[in-house]
C-alpha atoms as a PDB file:
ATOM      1  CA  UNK A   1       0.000   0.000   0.000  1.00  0.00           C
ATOM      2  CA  UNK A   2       3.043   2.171   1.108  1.00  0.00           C
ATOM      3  CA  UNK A   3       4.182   1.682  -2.749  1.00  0.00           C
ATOM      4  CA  UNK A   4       0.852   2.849  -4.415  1.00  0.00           C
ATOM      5  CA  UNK A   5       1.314   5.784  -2.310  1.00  0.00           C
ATOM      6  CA  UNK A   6       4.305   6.655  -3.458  1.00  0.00           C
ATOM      7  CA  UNK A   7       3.538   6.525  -6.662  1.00  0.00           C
ATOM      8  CA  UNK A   8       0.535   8.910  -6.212  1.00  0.00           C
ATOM      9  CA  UNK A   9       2.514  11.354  -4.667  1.00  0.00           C
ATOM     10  CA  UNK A  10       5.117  11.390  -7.661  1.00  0.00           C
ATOM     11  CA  UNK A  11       2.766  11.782 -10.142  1.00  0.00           C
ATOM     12  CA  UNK A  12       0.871  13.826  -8.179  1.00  0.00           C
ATOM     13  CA  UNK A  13       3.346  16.999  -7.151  1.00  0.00           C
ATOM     14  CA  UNK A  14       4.200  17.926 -10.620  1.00  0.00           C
ATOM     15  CA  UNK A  15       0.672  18.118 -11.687  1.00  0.00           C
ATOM     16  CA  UNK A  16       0.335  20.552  -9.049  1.00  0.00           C
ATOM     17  CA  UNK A  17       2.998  21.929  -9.271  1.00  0.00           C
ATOM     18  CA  UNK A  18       2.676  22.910 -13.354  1.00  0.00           C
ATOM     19  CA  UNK A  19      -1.171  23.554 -12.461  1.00  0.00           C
ATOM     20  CA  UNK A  20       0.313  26.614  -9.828  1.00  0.00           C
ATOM     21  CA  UNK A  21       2.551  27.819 -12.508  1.00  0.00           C
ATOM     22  CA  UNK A  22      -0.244  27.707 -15.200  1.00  0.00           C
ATOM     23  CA  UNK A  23      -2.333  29.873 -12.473  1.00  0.00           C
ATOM     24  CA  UNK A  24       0.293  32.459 -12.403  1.00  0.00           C
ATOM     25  CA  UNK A  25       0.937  32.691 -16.688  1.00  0.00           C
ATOM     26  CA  UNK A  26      -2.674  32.831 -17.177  1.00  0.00           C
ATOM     27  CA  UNK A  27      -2.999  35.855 -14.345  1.00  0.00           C
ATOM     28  CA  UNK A  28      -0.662  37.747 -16.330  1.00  0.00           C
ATOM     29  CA  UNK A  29      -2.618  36.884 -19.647  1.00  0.00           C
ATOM     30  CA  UNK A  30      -5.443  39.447 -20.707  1.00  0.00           C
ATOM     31  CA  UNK A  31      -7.622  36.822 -23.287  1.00  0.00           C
ATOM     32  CA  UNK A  32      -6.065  37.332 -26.412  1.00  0.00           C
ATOM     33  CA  UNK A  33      -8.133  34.465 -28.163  1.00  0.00           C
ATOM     34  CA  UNK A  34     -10.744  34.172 -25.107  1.00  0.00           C
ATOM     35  CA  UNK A  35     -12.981  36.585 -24.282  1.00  0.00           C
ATOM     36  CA  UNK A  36     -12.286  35.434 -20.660  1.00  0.00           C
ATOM     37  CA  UNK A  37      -8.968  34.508 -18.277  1.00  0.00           C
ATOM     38  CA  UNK A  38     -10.925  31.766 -16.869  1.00  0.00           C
ATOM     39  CA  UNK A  39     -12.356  30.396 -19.672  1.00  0.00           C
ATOM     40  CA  UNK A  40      -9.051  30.584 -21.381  1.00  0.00           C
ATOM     41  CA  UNK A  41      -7.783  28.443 -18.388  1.00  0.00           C
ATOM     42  CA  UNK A  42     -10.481  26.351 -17.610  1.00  0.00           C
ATOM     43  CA  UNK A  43      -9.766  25.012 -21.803  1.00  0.00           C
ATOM     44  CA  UNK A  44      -5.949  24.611 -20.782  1.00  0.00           C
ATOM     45  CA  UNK A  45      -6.898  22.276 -17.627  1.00  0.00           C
ATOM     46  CA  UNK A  46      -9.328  20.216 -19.273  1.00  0.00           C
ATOM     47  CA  UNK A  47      -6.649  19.782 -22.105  1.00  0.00           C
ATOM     48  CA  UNK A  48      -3.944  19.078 -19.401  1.00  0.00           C
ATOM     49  CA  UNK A  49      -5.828  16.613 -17.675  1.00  0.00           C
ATOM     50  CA  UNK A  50      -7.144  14.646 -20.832  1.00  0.00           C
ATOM     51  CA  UNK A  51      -3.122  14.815 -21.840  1.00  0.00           C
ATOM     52  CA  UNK A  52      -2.195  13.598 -18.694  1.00  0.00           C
ATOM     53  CA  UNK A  53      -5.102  10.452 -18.877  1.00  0.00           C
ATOM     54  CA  UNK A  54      -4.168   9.973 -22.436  1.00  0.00           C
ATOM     55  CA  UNK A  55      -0.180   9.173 -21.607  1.00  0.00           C
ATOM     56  CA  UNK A  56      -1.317   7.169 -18.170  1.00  0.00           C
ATOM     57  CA  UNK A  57      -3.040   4.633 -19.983  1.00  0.00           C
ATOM     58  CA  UNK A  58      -0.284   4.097 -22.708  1.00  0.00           C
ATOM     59  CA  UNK A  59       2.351   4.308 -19.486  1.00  0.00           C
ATOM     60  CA  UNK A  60       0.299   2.184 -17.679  1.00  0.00           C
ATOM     61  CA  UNK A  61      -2.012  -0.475 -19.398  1.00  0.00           C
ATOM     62  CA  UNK A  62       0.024  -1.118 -22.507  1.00  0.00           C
ATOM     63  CA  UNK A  63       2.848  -3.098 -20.788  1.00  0.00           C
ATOM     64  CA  UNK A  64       0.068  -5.073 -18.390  1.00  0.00           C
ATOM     65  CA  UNK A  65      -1.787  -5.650 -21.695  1.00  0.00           C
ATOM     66  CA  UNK A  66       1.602  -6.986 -23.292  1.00  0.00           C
ATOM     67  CA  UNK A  67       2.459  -9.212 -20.075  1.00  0.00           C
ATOM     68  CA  UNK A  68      -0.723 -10.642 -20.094  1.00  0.00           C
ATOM     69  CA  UNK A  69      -0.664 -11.866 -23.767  1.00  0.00           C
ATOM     70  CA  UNK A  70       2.559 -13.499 -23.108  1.00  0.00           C
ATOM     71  CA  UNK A  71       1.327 -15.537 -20.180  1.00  0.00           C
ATOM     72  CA  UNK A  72      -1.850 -16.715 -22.277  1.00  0.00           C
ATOM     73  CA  UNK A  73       0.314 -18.040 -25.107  1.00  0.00           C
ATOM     74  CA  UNK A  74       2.842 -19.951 -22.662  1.00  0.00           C
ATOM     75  CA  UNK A  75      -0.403 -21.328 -21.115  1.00  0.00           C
END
């Protein structure tokens, strides 16, 4: 369990961290394609986040995926 933690935490703290410095470019931005700062934002954190899900599962699945088709042709 200790383990899973870990690995929360270190894929957790950069998120965070790039979500703080996102926060402070986008104060500084006046909407020069969005009418809005936090529209313009809100799009960049959905984006981030669907990046972020989209690389997990290739990270993540894809080598389980590959194990598993290994140990159902040896079997």
């Amino acid at each position: 369990m200790s383990i899973l933690l870990v690995i929360f935490v270190f894929q957790f703290i950069p998120k965070v961290y790039h979500s703080m410095s996102l926060i402070r470019r986008m104060a500084k931005v006046t909407g020069y394609i969005f009418g809005t700062i936090s529209l313009g934002f809100t799009l960049n954190i959905i984006a981030y986040l669907i990046a972020s899900h989209v690389s997990m599962v290739f990270f993540m699945f894809v080598p389980i995926n590959i194990c598993l088709f290994k140990i159902l042709l040896t079997s």
